[in-house]
N, C-alpha and C. Protein backbone atom coordinates (compact mmCIF):
# COMPACT_ATOMS: atom_id res chain seq x y z
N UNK A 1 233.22 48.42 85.40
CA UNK A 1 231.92 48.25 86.02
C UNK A 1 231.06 47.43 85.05
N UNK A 2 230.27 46.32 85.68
CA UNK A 2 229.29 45.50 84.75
C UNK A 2 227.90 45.95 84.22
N UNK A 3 227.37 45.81 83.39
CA UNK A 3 226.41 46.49 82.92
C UNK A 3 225.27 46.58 84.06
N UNK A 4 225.25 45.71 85.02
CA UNK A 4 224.37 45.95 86.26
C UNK A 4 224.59 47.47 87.18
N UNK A 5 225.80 47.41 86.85
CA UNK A 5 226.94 48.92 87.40
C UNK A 5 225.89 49.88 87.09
N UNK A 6 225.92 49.88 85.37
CA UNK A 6 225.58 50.75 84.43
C UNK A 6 223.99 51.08 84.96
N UNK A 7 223.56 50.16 85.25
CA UNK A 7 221.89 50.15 84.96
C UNK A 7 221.91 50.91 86.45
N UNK A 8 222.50 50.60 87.54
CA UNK A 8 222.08 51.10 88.89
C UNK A 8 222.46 52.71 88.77
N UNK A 9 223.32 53.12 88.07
CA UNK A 9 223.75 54.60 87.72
C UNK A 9 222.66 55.10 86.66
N UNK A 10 222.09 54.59 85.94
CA UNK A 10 221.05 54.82 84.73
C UNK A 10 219.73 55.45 85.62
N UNK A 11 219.14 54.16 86.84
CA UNK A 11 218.26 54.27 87.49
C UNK A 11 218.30 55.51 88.51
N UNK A 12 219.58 55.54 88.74
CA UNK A 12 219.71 56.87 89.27
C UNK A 12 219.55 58.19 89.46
N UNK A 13 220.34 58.49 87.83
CA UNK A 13 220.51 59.58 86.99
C UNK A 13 218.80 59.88 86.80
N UNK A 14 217.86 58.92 86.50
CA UNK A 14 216.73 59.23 85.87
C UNK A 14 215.78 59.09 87.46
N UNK A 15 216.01 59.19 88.26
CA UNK A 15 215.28 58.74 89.87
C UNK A 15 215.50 60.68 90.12
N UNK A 16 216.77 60.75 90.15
CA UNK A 16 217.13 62.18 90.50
C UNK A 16 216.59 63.24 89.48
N UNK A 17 216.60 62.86 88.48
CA UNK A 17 216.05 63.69 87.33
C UNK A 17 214.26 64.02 87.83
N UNK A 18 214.13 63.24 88.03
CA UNK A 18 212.18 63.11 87.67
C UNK A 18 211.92 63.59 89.09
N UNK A 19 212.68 63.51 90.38
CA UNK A 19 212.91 64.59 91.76
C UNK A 19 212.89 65.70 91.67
N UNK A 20 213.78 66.44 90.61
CA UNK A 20 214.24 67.97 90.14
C UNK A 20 213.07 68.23 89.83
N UNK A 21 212.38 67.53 88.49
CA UNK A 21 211.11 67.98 87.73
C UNK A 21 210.25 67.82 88.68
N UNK A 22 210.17 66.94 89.65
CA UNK A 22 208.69 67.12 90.31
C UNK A 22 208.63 68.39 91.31
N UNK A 23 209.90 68.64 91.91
CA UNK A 23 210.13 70.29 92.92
C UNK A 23 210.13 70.82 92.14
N UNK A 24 210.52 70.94 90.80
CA UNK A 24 210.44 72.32 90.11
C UNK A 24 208.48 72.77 89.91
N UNK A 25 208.03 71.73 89.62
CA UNK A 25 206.42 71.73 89.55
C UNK A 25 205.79 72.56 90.85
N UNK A 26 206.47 71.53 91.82
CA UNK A 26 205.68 72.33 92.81
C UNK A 26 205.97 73.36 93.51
N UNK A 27 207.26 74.09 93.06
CA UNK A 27 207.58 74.69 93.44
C UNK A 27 206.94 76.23 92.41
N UNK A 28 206.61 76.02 91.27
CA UNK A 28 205.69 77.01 90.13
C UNK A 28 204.83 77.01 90.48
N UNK A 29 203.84 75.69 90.89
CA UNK A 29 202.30 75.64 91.49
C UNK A 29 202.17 76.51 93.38
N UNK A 30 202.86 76.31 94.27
CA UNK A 30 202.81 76.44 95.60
C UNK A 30 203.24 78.33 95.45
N UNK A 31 203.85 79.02 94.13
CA UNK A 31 204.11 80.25 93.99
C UNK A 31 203.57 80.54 93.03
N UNK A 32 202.17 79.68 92.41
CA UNK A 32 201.43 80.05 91.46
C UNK A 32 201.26 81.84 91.05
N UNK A 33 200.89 82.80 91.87
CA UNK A 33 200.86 84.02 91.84
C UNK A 33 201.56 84.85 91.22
N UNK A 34 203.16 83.98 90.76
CA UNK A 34 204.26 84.99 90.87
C UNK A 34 204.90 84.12 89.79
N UNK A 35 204.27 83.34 89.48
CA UNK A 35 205.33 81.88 88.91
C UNK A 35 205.29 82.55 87.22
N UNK A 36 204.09 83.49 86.71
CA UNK A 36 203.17 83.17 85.59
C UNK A 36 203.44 84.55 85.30
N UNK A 37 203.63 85.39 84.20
CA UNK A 37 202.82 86.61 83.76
C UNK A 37 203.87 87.66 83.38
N UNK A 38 204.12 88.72 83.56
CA UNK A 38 205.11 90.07 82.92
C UNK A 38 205.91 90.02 84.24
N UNK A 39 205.39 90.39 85.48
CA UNK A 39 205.91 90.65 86.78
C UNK A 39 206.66 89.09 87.51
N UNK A 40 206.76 88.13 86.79
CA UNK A 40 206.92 86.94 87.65
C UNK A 40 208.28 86.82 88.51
N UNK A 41 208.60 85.77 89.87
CA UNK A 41 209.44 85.68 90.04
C UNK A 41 209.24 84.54 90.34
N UNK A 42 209.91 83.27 89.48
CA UNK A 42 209.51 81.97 89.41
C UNK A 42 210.61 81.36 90.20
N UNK A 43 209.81 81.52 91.82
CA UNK A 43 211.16 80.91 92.78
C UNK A 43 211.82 79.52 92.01
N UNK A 44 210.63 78.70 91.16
CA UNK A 44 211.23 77.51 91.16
C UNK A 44 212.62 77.54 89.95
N UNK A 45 212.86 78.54 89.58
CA UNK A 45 214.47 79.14 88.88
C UNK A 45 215.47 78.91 89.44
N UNK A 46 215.36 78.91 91.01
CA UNK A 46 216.29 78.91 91.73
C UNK A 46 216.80 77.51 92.05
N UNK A 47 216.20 76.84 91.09
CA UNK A 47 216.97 75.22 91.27
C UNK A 47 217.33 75.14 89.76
N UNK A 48 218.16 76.07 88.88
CA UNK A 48 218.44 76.47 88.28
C UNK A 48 220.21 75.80 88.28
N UNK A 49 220.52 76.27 89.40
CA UNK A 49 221.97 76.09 90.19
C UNK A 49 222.16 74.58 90.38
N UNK A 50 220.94 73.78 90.31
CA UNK A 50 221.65 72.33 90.58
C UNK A 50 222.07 71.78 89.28
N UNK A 51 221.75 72.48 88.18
CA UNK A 51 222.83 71.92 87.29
C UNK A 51 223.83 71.77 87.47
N UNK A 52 224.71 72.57 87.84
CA UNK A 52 225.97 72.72 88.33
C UNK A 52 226.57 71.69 89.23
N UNK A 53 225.58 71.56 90.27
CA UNK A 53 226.38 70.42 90.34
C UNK A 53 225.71 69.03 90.41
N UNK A 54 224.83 68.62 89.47
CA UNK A 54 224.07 67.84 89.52
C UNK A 54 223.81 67.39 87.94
N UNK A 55 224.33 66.70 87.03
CA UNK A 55 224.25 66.35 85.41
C UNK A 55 222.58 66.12 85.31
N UNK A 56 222.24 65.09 86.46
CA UNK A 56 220.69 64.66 86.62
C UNK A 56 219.55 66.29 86.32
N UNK A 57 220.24 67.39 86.81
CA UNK A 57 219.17 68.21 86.95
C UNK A 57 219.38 68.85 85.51
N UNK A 58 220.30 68.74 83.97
CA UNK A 58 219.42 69.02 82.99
C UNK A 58 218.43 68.76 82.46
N UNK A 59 217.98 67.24 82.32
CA UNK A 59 216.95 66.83 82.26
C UNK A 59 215.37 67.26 83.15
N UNK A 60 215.94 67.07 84.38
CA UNK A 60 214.83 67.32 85.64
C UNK A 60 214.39 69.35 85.23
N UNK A 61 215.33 69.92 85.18
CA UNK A 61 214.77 71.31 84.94
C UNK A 61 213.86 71.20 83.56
N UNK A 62 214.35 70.57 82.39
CA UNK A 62 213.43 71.00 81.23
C UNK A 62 212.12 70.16 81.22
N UNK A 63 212.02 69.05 81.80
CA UNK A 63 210.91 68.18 81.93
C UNK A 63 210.11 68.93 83.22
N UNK A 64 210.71 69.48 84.09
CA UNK A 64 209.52 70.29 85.50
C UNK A 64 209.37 70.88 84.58
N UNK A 65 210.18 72.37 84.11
CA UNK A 65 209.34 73.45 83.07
C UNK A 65 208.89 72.92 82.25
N UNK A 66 208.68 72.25 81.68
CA UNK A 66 208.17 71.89 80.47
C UNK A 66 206.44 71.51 81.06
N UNK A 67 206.60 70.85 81.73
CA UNK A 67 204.77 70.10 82.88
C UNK A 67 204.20 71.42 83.50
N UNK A 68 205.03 72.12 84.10
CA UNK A 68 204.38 73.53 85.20
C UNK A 68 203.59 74.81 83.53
N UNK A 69 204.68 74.82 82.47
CA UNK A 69 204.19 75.95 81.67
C UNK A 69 203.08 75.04 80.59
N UNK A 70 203.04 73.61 80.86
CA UNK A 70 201.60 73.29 80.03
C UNK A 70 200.83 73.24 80.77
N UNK A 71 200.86 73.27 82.19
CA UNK A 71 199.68 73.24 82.89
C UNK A 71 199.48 74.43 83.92
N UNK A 72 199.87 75.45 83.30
CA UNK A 72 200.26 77.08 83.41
C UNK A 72 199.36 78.20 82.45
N UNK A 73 198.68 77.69 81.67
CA UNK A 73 198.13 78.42 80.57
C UNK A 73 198.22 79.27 79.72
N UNK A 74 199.53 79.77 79.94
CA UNK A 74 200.34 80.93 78.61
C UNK A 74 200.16 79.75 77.17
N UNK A 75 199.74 79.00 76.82
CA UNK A 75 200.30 78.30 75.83
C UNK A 75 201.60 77.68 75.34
N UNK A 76 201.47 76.98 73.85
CA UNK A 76 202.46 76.47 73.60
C UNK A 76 204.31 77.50 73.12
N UNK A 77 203.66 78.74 73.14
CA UNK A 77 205.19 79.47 73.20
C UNK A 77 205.70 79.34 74.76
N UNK A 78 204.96 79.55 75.61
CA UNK A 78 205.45 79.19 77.11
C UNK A 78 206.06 77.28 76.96
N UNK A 79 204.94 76.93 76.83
CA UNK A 79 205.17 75.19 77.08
C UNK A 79 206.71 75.13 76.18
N UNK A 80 206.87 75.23 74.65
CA UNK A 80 207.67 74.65 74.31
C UNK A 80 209.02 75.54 74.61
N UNK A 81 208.71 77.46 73.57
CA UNK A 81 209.83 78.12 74.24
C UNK A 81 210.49 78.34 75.22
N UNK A 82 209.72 78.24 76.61
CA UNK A 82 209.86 78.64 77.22
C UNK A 82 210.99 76.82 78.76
N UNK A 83 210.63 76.30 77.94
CA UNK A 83 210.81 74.74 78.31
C UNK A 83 212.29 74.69 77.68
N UNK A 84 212.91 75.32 76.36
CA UNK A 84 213.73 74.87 75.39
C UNK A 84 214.95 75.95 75.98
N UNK A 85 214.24 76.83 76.18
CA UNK A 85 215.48 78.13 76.77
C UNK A 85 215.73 77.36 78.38
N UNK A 86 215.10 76.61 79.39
CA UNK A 86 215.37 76.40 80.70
C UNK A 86 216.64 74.98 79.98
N UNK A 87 216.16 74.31 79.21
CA UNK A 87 217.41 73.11 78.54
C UNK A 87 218.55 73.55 78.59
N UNK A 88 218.51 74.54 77.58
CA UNK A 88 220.06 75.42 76.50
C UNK A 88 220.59 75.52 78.37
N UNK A 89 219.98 76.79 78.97
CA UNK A 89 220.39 77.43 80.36
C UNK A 89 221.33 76.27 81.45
N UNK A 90 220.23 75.37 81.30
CA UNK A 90 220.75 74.07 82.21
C UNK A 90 222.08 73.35 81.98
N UNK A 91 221.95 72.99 80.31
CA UNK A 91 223.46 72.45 79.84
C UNK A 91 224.56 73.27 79.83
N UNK A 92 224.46 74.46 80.03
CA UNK A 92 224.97 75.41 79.89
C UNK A 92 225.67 75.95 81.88
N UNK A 93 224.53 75.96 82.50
CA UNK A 93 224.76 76.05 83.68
C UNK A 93 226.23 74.79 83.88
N UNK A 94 225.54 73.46 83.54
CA UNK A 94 226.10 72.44 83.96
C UNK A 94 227.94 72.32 83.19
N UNK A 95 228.43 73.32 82.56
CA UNK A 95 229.38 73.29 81.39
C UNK A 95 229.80 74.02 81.87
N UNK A 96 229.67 75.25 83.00
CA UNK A 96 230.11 76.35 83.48
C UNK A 96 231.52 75.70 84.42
N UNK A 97 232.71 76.32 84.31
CA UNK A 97 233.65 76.13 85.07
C UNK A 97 233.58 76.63 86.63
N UNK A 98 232.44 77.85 87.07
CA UNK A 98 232.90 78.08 88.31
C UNK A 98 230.79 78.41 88.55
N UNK A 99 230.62 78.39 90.03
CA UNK A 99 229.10 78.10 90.10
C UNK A 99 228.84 79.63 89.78
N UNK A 100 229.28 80.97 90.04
CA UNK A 100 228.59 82.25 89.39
C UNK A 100 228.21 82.33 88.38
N UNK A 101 229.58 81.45 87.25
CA UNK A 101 229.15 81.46 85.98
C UNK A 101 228.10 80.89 85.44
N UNK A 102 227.47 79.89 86.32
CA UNK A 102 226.60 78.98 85.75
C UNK A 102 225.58 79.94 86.34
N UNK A 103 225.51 80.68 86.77
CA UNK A 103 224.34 81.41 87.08
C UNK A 103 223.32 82.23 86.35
N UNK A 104 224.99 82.77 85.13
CA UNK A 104 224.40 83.77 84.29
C UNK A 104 223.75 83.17 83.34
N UNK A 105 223.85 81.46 82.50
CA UNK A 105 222.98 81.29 81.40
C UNK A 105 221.20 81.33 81.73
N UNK A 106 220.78 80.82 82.87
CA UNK A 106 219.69 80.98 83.25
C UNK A 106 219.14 82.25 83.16
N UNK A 107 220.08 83.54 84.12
CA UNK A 107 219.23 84.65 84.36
C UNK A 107 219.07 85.03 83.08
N UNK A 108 220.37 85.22 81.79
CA UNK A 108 220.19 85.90 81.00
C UNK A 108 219.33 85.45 79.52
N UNK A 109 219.20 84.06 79.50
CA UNK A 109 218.78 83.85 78.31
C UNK A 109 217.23 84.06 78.85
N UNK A 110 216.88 83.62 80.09
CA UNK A 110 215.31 83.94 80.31
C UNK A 110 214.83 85.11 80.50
N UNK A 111 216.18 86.08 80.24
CA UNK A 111 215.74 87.62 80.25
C UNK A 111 215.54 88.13 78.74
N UNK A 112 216.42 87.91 78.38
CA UNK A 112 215.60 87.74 76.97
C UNK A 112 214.98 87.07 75.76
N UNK A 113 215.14 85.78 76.79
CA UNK A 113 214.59 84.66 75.37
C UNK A 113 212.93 84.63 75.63
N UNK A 114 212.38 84.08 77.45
CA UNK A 114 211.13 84.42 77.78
C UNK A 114 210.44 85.60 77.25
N UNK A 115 211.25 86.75 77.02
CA UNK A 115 210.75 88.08 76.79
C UNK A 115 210.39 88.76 76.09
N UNK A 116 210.65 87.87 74.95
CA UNK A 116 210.47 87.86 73.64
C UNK A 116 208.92 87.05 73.05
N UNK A 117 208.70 86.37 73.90
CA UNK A 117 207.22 86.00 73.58
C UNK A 117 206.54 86.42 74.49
N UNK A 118 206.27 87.10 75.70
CA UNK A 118 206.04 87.27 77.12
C UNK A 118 205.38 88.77 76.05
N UNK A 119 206.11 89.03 75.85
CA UNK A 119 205.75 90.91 75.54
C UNK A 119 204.81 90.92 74.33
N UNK A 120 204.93 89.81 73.64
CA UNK A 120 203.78 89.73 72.50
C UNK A 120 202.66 89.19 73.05
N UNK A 121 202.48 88.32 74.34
CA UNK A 121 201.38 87.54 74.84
C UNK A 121 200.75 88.64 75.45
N UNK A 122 201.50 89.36 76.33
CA UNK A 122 200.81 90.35 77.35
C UNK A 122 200.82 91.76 76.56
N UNK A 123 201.54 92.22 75.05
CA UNK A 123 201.43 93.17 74.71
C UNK A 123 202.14 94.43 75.38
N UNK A 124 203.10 94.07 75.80
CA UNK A 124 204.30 95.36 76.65
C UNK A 124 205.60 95.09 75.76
N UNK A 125 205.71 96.11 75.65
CA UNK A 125 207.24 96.30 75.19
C UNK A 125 208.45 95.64 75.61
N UNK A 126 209.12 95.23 74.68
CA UNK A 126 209.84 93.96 74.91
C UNK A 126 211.26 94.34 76.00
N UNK A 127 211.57 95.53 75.54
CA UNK A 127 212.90 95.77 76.99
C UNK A 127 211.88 96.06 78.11
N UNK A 128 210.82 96.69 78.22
CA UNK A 128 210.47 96.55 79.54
C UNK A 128 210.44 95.29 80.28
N UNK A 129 209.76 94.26 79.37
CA UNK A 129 209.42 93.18 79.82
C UNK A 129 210.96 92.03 80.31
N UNK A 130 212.14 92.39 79.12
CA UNK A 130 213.46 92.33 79.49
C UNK A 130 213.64 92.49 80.95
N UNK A 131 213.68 93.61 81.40
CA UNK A 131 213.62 94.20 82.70
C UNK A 131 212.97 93.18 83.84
N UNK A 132 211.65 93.24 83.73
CA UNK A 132 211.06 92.24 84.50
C UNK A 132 211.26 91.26 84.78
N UNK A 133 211.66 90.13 83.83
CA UNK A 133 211.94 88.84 83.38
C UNK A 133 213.50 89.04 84.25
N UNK A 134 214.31 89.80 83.67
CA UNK A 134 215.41 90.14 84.31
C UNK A 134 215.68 90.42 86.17
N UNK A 135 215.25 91.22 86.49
CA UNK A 135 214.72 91.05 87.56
C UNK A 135 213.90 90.34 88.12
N UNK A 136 213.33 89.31 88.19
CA UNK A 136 212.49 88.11 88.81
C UNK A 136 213.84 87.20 88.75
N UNK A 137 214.53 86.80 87.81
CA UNK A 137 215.61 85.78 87.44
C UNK A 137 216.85 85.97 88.82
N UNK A 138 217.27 87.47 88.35
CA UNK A 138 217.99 87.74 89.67
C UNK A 138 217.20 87.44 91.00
N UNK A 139 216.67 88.12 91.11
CA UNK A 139 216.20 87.21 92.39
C UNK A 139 215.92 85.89 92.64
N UNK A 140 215.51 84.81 91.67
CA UNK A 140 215.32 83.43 92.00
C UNK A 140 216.63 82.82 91.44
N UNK A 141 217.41 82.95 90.42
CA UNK A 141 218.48 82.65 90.24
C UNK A 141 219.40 83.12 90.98
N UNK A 142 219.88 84.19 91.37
CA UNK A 142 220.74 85.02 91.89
C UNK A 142 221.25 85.01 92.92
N UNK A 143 219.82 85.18 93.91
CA UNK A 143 219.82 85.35 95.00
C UNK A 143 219.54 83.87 95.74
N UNK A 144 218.39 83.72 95.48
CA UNK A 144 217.98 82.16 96.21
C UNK A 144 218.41 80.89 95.37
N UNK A 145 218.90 80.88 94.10
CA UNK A 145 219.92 80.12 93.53
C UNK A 145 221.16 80.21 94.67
N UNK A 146 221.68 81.29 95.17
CA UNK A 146 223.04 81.66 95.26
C UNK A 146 222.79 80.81 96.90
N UNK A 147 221.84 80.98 97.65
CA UNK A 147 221.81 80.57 98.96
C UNK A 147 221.65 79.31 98.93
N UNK A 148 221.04 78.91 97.92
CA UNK A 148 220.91 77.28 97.58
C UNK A 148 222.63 76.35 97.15
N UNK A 149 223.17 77.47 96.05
CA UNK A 149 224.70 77.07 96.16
C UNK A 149 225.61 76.51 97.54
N UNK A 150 225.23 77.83 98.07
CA UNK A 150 226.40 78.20 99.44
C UNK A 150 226.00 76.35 100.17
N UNK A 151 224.69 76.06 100.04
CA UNK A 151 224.62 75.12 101.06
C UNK A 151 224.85 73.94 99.80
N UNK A 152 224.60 73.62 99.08
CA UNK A 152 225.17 72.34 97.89
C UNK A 152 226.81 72.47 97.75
N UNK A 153 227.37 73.52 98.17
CA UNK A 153 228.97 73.24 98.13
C UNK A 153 229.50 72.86 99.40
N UNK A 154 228.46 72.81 100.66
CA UNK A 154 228.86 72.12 101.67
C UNK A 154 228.22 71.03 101.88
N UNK A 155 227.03 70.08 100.90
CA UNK A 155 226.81 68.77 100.95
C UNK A 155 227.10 68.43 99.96
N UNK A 156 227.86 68.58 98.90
CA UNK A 156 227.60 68.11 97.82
C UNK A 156 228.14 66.10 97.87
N UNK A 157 229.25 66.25 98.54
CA UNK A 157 229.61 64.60 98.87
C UNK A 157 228.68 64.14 99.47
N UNK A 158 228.29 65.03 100.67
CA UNK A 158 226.91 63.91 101.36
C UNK A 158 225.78 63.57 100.05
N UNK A 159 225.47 64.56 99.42
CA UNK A 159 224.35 64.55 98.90
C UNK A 159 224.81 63.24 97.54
N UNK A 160 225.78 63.49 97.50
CA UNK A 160 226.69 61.99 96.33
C UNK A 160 226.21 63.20 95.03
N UNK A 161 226.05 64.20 94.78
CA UNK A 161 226.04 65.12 93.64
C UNK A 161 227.00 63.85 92.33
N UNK A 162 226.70 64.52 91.32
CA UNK A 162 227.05 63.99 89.96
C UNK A 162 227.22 65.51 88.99
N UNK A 163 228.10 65.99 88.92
CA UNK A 163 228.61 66.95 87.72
C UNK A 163 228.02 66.66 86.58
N UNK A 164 229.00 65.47 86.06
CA UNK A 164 228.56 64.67 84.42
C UNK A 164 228.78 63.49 84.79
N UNK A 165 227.76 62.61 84.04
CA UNK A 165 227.59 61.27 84.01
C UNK A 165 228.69 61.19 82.76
């Protein structure tokens, strides 16, 4: 392929990327209520799963989280920690051999990596807050990740998905 090849796959990769990040935004802002705090369930997690089959959406997940938790107001342990654990989760999702597996780096590192500054911000005890974090994940990872799967493993050719670039 000629470097024109290259550049139309480049434009791509980064077209689809900056798509992910902009639904992930609005998808934290439009569930503002629930997106933020000890109790959250940050539906927009649940595009969590397009790593898996999508290389474009490591980027697109840590750049949406990264925009929704600076313009979210927990501060910079949200903005940066909380931005750096959705990365690790994503490359990690995307490295997973089968889509359940890729399920678990998300739920679990944001069960206890979020939770760990979450419980010092809001002042609750850190396995409780485990718990919470834990439960919100399952449900937006888990569950509406999982319904989001079922239907990306029956478009994924239409949709022209990308694993790894």
């Amino acid at each position: 392929m000629g470097t024109q090849g290259r550049g139309i796959l480049r434009t791509s990769y980064i077209a689809r990327a900056a798509l992910i990040a902009a639904v992930y935004v609005l998808l934290v802002y439009f569930f503002q209520p629930i997106s933020f705090g000890p109790g959250q369930i940050r539906i927009a997690e649940s595009l969590a799963i397009l790593a898996f089959f999508e290389a474009a959406a490591v980027p697109g997940l840590w750049v949406g989280c990264l925009l929704a938790n600076a313009l979210g107001g927990l501060g910079p342990w949200d903005i940066f920690g909380g931005s750096t654990i959705t990365l690790l989760a994503a490359w990690l999702t995307n490295r997973a051999g089968h889509v359940v597996v890729g399920m678990i780096p998300p739920i679990v590192l944001n069960a206890f990596g979020v939770s760990a500054y979450l419980s010092f911000i809001f002042g609750i005890p850190y396995w409780i807050m485990v718990g919470q974090v834990l439960f919100g994940q399952v449900i937006a990872v888990g569950v509406i990740g999982g319904l989001l799967a079922a239907v990306l493993y029956r478009l994924h050719e239409t949709l022209n998905l990308h694993r790894r670039y």
